[in-house]
Protein backbone atom coordinates (compact mmCIF):
# COMPACT_ATOMS: atom_id res chain seq x y z
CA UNK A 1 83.23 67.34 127.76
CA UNK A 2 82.38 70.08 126.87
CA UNK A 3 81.32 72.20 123.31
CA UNK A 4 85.01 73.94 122.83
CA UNK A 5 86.88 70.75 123.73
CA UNK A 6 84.63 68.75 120.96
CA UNK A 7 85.17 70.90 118.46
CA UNK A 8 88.98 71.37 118.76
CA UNK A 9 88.99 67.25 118.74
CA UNK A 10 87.58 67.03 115.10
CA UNK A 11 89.53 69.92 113.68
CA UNK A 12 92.22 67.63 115.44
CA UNK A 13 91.14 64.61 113.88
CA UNK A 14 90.56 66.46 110.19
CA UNK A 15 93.86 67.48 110.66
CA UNK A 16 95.58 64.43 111.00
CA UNK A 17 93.55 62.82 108.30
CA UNK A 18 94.02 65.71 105.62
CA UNK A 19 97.93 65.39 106.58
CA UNK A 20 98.17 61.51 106.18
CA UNK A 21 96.16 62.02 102.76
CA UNK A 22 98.83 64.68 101.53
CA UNK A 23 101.74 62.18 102.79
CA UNK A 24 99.72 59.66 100.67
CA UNK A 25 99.79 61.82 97.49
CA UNK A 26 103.67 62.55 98.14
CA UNK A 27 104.59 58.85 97.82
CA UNK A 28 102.47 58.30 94.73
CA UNK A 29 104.31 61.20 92.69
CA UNK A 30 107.76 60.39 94.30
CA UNK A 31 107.04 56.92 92.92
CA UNK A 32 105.80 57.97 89.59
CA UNK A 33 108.55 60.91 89.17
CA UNK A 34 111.10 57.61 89.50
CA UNK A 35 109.10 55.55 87.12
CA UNK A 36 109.93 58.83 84.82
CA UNK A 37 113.30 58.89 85.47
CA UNK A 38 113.91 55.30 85.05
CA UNK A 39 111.84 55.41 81.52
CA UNK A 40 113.93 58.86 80.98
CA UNK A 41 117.04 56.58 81.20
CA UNK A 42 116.18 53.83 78.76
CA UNK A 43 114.73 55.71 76.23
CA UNK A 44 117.88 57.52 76.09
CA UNK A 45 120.06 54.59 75.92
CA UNK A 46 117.56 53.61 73.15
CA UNK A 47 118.35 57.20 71.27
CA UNK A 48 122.15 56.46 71.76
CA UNK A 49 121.57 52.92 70.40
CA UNK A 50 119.98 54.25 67.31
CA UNK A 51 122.40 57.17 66.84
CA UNK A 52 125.66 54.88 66.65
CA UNK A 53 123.66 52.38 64.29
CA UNK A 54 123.12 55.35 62.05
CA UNK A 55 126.23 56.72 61.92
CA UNK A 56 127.72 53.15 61.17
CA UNK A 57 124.97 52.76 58.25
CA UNK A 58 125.12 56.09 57.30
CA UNK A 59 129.31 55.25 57.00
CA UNK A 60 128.56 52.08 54.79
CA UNK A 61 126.33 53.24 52.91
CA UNK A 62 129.21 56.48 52.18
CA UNK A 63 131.65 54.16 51.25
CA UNK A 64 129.26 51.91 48.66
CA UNK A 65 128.25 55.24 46.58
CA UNK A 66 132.05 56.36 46.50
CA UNK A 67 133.16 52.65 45.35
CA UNK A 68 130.44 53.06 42.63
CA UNK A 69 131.08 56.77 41.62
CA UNK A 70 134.03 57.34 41.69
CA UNK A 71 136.01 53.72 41.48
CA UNK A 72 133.19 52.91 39.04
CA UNK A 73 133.08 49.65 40.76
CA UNK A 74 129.66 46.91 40.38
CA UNK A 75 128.64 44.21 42.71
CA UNK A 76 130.02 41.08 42.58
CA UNK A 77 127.19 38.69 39.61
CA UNK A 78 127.14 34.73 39.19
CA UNK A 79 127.78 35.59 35.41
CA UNK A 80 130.92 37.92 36.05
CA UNK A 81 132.73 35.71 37.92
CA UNK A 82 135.78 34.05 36.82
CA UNK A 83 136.61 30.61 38.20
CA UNK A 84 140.86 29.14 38.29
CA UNK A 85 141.52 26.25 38.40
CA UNK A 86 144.84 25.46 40.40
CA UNK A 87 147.67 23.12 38.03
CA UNK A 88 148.62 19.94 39.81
């Protein structure tokens, strides 16, 4: 063998190793640009979770100031309470 032929065999060989490392690389950020997405997705399933539970708090907690505002209404007290007695 000679010089021209050796030579041409390692560039060959760096090649091939240099384009297995960059396949390498590929699959590690395909997998971690999934993990993304997949963390993407819960967190905003999480954000539409919390959204509805603060609209419906947000709704009770409307309708308790306007029953004590404006209806002038209390909550319900032990010593307020008024117990019947049904007549046999």
């Amino acid at each position: 063998m000679n010089r021209a032929t050796l030579t041409l065999l390692a560039l060959l060989l760096i090649c091939s190793l240099s384009l297995v490392a960059a396949q390498q690389r590929a699959r590690k950020l395909f997998i971690a640009q999934e993990r993304a997405h997949i963390e993407e997705r819960r967190l905003n399933q999480d954000f539409l979770r919390l959204e509805y539970e603060q609209r419906n708090l947000s709704k009770s907690a409307r309708i308790r100031d306007a029953a004590r505002n404006q209806l002038r209404m209390s909550a319900i007290s032990p010593e307020r309470t008024l117990y019947l007695k049904e007549a046999k």
